[in-house]
N, C-alpha and C. Protein backbone atom coordinates (compact mmCIF):
# COMPACT_ATOMS: atom_id res chain seq x y z
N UNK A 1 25.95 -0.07 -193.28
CA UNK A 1 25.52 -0.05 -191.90
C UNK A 1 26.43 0.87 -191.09
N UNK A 2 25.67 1.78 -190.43
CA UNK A 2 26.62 2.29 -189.52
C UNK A 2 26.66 1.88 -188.06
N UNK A 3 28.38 2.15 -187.54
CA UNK A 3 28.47 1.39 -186.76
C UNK A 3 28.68 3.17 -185.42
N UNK A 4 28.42 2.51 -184.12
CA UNK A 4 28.06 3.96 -183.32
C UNK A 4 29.44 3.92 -182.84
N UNK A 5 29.89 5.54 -182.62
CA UNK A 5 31.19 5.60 -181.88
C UNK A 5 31.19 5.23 -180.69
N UNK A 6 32.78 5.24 -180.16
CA UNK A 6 32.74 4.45 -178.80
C UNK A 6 31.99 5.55 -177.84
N UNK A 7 31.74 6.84 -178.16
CA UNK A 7 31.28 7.29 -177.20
C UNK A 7 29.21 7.29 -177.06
N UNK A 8 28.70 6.83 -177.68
CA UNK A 8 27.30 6.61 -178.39
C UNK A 8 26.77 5.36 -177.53
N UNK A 9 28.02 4.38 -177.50
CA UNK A 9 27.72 3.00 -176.62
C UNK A 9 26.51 2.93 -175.73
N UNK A 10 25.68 2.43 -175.60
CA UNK A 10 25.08 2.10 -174.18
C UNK A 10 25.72 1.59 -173.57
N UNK A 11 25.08 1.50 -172.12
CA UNK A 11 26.04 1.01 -170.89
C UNK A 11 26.03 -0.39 -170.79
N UNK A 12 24.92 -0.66 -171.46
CA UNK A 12 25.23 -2.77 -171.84
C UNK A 12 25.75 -3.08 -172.95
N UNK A 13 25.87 -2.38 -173.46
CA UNK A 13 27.44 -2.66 -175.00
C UNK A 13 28.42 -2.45 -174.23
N UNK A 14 28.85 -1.42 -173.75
CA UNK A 14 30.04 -1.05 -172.72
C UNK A 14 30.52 -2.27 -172.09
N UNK A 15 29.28 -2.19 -170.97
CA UNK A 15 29.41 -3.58 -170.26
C UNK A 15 29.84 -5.18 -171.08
N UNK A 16 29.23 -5.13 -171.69
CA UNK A 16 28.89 -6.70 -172.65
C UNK A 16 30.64 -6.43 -173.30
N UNK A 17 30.71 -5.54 -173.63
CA UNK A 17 32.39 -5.39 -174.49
C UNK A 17 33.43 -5.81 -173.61
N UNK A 18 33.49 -4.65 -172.12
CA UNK A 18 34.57 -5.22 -171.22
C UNK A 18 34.31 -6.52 -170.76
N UNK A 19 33.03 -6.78 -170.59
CA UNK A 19 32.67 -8.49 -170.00
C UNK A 19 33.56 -9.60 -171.02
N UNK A 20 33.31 -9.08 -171.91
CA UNK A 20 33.79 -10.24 -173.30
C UNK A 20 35.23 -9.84 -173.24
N UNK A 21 36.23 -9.04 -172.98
CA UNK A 21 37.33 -8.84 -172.85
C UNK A 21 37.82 -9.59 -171.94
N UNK A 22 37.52 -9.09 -170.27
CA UNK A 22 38.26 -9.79 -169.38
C UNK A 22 37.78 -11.01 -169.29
N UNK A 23 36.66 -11.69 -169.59
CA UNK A 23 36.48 -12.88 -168.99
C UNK A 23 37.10 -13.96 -170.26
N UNK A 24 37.27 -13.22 -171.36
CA UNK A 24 38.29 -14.13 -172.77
C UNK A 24 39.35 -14.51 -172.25
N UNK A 25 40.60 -13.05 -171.56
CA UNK A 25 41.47 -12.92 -170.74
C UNK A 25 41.82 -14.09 -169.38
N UNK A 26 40.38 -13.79 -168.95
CA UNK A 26 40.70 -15.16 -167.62
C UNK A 26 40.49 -16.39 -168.34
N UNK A 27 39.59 -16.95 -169.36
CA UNK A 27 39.74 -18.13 -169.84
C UNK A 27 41.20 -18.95 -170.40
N UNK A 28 41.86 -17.70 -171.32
CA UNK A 28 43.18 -18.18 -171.73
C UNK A 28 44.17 -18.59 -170.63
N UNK A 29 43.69 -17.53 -169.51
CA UNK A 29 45.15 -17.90 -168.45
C UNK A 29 44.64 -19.31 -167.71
N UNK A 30 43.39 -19.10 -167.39
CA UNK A 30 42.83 -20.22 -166.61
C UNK A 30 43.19 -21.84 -166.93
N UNK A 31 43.21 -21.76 -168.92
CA UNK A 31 43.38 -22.67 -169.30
C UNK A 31 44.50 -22.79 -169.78
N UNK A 32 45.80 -22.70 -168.82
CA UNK A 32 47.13 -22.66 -169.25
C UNK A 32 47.78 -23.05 -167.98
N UNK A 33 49.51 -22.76 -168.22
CA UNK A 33 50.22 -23.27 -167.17
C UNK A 33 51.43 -22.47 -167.54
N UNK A 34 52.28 -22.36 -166.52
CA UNK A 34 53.24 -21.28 -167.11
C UNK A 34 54.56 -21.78 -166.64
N UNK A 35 55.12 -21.40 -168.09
CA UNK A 35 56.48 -22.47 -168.09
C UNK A 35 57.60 -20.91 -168.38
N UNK A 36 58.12 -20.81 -167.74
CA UNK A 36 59.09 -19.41 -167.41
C UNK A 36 58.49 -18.41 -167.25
N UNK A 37 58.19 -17.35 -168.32
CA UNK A 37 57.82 -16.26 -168.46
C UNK A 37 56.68 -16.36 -169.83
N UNK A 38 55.67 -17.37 -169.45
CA UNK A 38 55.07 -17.73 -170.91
C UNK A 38 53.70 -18.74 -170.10
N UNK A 39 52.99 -18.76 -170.65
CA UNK A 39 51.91 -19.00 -170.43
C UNK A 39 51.62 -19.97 -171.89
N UNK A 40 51.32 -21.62 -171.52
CA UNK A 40 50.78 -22.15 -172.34
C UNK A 40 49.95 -23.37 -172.43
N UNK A 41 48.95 -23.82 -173.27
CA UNK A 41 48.06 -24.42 -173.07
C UNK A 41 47.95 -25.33 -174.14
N UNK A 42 46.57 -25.91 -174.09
CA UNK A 42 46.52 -26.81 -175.29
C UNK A 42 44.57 -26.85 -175.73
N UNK A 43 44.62 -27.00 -177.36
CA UNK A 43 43.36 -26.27 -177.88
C UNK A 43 42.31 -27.75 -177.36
N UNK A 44 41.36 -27.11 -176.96
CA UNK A 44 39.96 -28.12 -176.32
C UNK A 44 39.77 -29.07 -177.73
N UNK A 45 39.84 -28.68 -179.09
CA UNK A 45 39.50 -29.70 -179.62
C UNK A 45 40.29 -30.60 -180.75
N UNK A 46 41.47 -29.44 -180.85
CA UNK A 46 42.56 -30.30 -181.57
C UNK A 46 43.61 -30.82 -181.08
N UNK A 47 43.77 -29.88 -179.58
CA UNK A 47 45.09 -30.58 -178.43
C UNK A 47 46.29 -30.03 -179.14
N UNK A 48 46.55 -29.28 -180.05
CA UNK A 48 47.53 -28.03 -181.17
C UNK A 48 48.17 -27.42 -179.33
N UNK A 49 49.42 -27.41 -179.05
CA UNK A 49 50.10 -26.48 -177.59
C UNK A 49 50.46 -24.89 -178.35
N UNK A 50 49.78 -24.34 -177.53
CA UNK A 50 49.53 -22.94 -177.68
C UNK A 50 50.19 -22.14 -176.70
N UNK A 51 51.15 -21.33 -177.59
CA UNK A 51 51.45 -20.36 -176.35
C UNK A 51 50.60 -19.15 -176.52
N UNK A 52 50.25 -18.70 -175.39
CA UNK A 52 49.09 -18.10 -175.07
C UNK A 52 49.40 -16.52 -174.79
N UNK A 53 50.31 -16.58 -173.94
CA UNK A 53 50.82 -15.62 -173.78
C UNK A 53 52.34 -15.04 -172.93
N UNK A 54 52.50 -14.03 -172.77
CA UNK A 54 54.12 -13.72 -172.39
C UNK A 54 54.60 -12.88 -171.31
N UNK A 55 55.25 -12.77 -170.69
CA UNK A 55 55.59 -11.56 -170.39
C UNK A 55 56.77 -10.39 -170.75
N UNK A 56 56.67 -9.37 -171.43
CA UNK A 56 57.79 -8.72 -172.15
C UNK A 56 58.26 -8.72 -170.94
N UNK A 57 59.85 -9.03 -171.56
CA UNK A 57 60.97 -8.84 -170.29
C UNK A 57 61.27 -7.18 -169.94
N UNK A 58 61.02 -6.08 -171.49
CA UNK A 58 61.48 -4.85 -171.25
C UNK A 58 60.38 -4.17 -170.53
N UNK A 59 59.16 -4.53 -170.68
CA UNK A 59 57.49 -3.73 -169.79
C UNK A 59 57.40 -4.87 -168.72
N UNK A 60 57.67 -5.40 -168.81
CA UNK A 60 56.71 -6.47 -167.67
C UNK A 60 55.38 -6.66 -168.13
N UNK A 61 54.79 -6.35 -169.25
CA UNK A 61 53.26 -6.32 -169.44
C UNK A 61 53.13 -7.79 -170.11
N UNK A 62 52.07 -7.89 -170.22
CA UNK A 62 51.52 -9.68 -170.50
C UNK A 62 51.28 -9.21 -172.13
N UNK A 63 51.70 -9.73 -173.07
CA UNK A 63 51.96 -9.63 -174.58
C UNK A 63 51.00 -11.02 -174.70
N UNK A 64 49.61 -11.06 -175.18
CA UNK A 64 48.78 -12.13 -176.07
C UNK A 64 49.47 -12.38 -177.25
N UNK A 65 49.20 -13.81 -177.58
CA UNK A 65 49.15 -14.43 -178.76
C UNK A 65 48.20 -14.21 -179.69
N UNK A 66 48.32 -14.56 -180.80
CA UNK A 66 46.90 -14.24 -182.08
C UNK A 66 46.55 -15.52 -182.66
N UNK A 67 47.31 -16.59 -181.71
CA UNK A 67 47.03 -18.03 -182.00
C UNK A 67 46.46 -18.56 -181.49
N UNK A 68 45.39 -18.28 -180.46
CA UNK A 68 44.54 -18.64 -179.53
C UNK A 68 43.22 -17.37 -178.71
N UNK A 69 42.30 -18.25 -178.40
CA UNK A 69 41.16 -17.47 -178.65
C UNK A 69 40.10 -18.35 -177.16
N UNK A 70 38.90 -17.49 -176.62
CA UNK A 70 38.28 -18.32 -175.92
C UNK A 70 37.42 -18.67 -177.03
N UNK A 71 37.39 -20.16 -176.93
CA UNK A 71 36.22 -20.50 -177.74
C UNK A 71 35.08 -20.76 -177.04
N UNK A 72 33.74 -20.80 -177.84
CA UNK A 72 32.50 -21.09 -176.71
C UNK A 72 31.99 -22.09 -177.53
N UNK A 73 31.48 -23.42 -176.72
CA UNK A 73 30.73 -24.37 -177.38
C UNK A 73 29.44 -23.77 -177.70
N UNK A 74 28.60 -22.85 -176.74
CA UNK A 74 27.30 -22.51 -177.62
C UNK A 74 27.69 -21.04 -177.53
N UNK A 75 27.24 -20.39 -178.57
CA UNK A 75 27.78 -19.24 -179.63
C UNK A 75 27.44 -18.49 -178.68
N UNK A 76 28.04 -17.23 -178.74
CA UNK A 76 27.89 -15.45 -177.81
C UNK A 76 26.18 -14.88 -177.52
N UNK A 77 25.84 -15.24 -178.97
CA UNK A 77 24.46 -14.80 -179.01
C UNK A 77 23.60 -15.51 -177.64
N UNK A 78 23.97 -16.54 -177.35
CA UNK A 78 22.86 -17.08 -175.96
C UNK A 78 23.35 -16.21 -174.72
N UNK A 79 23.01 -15.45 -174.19
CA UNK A 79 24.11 -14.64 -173.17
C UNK A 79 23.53 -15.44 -172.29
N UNK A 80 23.08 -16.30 -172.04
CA UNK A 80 22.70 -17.26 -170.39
C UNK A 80 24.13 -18.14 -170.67
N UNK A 81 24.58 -18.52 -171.27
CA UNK A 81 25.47 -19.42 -171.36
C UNK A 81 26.90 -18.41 -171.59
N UNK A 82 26.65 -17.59 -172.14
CA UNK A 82 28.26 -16.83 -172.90
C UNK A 82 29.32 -16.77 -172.21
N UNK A 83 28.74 -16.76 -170.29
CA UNK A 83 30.23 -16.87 -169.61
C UNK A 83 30.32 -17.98 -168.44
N UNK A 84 29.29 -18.91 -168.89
CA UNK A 84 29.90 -19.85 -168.10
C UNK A 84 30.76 -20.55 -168.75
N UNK A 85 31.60 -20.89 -167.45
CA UNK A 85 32.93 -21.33 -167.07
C UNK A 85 33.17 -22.58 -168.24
N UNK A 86 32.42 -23.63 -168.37
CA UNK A 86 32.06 -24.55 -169.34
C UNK A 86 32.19 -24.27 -170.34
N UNK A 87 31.36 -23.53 -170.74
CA UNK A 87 31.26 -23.07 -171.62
C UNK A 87 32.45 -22.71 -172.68
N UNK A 88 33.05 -22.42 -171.79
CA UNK A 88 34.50 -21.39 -172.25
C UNK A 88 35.68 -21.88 -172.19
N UNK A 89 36.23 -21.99 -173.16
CA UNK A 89 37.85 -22.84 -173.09
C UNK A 89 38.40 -22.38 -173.84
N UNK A 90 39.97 -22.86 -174.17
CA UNK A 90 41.23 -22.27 -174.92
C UNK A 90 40.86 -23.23 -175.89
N UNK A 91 40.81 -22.18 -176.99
CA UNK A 91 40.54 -23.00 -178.77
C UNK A 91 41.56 -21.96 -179.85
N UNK A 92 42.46 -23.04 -180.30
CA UNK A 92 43.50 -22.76 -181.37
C UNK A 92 42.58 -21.69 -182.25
N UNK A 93 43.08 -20.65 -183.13
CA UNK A 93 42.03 -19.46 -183.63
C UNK A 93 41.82 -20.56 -184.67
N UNK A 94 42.50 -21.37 -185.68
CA UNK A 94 42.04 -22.71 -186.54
C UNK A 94 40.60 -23.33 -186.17
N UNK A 95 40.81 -24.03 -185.34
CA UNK A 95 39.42 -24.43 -184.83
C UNK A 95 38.22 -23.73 -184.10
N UNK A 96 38.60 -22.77 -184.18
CA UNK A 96 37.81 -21.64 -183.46
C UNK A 96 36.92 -20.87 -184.57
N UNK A 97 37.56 -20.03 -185.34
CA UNK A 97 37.42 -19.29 -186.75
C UNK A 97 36.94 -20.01 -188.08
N UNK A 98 38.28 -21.10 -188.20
CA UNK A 98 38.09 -21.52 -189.61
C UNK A 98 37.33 -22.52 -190.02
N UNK A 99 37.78 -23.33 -188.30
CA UNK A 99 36.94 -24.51 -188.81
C UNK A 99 35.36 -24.41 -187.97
N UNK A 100 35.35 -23.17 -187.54
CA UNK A 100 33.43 -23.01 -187.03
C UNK A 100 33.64 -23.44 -185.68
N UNK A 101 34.42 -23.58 -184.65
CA UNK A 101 34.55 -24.41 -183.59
C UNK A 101 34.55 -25.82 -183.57
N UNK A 102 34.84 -26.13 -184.04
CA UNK A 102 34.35 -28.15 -184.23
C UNK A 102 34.04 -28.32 -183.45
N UNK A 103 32.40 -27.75 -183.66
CA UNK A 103 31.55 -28.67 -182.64
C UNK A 103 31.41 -30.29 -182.28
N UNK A 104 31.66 -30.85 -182.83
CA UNK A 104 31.94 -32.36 -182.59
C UNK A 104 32.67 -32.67 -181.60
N UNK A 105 33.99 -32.21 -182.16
CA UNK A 105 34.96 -32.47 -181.47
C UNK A 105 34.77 -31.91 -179.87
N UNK A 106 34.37 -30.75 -180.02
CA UNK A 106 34.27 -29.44 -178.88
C UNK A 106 33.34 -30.42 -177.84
N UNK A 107 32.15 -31.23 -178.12
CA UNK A 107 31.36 -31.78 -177.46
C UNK A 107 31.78 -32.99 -177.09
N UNK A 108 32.56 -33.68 -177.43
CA UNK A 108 33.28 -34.42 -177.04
C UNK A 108 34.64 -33.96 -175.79
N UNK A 109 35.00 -32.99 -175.99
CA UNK A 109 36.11 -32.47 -175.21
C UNK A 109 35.68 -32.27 -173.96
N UNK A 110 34.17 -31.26 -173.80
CA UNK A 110 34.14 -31.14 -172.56
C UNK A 110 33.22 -31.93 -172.20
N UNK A 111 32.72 -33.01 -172.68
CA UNK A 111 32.64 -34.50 -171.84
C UNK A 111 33.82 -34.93 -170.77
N UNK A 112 34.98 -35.07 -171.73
CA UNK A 112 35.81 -35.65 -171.01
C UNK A 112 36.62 -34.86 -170.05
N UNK A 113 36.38 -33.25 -170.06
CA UNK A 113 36.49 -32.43 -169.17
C UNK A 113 35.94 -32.16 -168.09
N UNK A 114 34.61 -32.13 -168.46
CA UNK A 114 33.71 -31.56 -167.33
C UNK A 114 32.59 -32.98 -166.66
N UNK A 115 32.83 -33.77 -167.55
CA UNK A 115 32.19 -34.95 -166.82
C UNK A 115 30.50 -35.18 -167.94
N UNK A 116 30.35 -36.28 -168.03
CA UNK A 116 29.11 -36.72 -169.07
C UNK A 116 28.15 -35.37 -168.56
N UNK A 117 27.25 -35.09 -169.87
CA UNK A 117 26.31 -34.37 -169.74
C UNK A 117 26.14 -33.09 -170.28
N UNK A 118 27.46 -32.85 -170.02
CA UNK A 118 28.26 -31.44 -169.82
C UNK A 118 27.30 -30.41 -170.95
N UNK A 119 27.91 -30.90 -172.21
CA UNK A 119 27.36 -30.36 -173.52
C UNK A 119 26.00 -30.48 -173.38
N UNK A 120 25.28 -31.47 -173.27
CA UNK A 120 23.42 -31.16 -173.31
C UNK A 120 23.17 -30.48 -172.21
N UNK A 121 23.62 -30.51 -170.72
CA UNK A 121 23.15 -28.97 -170.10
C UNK A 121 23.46 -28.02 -170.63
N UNK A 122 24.75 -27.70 -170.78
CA UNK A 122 24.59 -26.71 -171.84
C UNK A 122 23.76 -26.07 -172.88
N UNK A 123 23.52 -26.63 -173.60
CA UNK A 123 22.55 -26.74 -174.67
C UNK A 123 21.01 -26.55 -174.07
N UNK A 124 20.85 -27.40 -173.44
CA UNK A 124 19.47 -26.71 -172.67
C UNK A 124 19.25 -25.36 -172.09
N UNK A 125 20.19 -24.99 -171.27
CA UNK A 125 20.03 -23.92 -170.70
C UNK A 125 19.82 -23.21 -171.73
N UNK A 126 20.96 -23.23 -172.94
CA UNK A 126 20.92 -21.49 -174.07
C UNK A 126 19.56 -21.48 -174.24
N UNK A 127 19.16 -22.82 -174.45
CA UNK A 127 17.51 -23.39 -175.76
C UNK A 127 16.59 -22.76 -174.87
N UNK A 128 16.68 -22.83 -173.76
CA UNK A 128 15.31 -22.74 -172.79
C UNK A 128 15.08 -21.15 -172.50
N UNK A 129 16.51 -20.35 -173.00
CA UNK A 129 16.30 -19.05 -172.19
C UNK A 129 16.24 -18.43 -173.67
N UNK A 130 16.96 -19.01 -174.92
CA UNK A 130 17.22 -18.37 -176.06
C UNK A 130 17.71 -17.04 -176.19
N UNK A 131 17.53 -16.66 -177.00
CA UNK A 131 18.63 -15.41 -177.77
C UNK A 131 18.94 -14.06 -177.89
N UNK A 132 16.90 -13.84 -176.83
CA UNK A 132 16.40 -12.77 -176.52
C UNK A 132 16.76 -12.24 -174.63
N UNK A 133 17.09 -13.58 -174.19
CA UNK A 133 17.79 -13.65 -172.74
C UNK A 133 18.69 -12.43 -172.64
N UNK A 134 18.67 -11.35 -172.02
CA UNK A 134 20.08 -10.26 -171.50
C UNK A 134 20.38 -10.34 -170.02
N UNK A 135 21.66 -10.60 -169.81
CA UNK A 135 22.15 -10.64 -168.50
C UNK A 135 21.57 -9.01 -168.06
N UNK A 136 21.79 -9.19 -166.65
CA UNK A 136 20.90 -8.19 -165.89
C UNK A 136 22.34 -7.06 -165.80
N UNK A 137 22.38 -5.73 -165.96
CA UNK A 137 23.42 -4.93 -165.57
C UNK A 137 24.69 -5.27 -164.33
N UNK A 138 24.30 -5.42 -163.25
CA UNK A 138 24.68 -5.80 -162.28
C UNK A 138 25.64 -7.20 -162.47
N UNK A 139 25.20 -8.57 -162.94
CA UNK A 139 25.29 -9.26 -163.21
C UNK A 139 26.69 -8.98 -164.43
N UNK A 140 26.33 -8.40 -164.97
CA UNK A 140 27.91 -8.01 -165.94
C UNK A 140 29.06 -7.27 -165.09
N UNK A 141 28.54 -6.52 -164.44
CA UNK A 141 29.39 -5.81 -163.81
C UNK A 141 30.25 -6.90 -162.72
N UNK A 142 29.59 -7.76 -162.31
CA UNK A 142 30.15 -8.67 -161.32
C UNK A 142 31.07 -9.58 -162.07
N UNK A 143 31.07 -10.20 -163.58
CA UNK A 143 32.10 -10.69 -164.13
C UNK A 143 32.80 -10.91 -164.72
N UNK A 144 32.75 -8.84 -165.05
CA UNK A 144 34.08 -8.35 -164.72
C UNK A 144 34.84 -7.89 -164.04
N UNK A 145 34.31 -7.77 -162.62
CA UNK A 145 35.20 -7.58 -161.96
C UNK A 145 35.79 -8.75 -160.85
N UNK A 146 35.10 -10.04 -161.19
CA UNK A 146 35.71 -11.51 -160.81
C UNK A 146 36.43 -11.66 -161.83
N UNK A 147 36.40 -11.55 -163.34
CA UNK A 147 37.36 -11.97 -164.20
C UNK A 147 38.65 -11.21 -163.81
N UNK A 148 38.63 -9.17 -163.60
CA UNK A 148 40.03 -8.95 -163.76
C UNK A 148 40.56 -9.75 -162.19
N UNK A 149 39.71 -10.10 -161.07
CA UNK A 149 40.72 -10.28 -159.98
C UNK A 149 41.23 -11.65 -160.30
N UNK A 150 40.70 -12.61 -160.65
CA UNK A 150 40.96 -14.03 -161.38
C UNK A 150 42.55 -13.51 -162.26
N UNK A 151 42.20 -12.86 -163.69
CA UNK A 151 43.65 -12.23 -163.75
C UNK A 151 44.63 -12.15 -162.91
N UNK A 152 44.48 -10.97 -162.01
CA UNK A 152 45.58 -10.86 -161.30
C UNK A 152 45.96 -12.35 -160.43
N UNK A 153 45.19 -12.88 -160.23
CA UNK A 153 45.80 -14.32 -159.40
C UNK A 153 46.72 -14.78 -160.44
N UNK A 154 46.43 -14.77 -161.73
CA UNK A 154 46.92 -15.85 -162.71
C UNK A 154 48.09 -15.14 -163.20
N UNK A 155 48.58 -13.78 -163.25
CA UNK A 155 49.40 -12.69 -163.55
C UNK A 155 50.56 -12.97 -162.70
N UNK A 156 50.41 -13.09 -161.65
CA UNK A 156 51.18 -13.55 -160.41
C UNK A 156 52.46 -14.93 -160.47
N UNK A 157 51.72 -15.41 -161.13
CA UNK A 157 52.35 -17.16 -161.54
C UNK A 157 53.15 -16.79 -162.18
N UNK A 158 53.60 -15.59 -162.87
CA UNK A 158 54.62 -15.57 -164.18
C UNK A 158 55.28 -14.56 -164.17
């Protein structure tokens, strides 16, 4: 299979790529707390404390971890769901990757997060719009550019 260079992209791969970047970005910080110069959290379904991320003392730049990941209770492919907020939490790359997301667990978590229900709205919405659903251009463009300013709020703390 060939895969197209970065310059070949359409402007909703483009889009859909940086969307899935910064708004991964605001999930990890979102779902953290920052204890010196470090940013850390704990995984939605194993509760594993994750440091998330850093700040190099010699750049000042924010250095990610490879031990943590946004996980999504319903998979990328539904893009009606892919960036809501719910949707999206800090998941150890273990439970994220290896173990498939533990959905079980995962549906249980943001019960007790987001309040009963949580997971079957969820689930409805992807089901009802399914797989063929594409966010509208505009609509991407808007969250990423709420995710990087969300960043910078959360950049600030550390």
């Amino acid at each position: 299979m060939k895969t197209r260079s970065r310059a070949k992209r359409s402007t909703r791969q483009k889009l859909t790529d940086d969307a899935d970047k910064y708004y991964s970005w605001y999930v990890r910080l979102r779902d953290t707390e920052t204890v010196g110069h470090t940013r850390m959290g704990k995984c939605i379904t194993c509760k594993t404390s994750l440091l998330v991320c850093y700040r190099d003392p010699e750049t000042e730049k924010i250095r990610w971890s490879k031990n943590c990941e946004n996980g999504h209770f319903i998979g990328r492919s539904y893009h009606i769901t892919r960036y809501e907020d719910e949707n999206n939490n800090l998941q150890c790359t273990r439970c994220n990757k290896w173990k498939h997301g533990e959905r079980e667990k995962y549906k249980l978590a943001l019960e007790g997060k987001y309040g009963p229900g949580t997971a079957e709205r969820l689930e409805e919405l992807a089901y009802k719009h399914g797989q063929s659903f594409k966010l509208p251009l505009p609509e991407l463009e808007m969250i990423i550019a709420d995710a990087k300013e969300a960043i910078k709020f959360y950049e600030k703390e550390f």
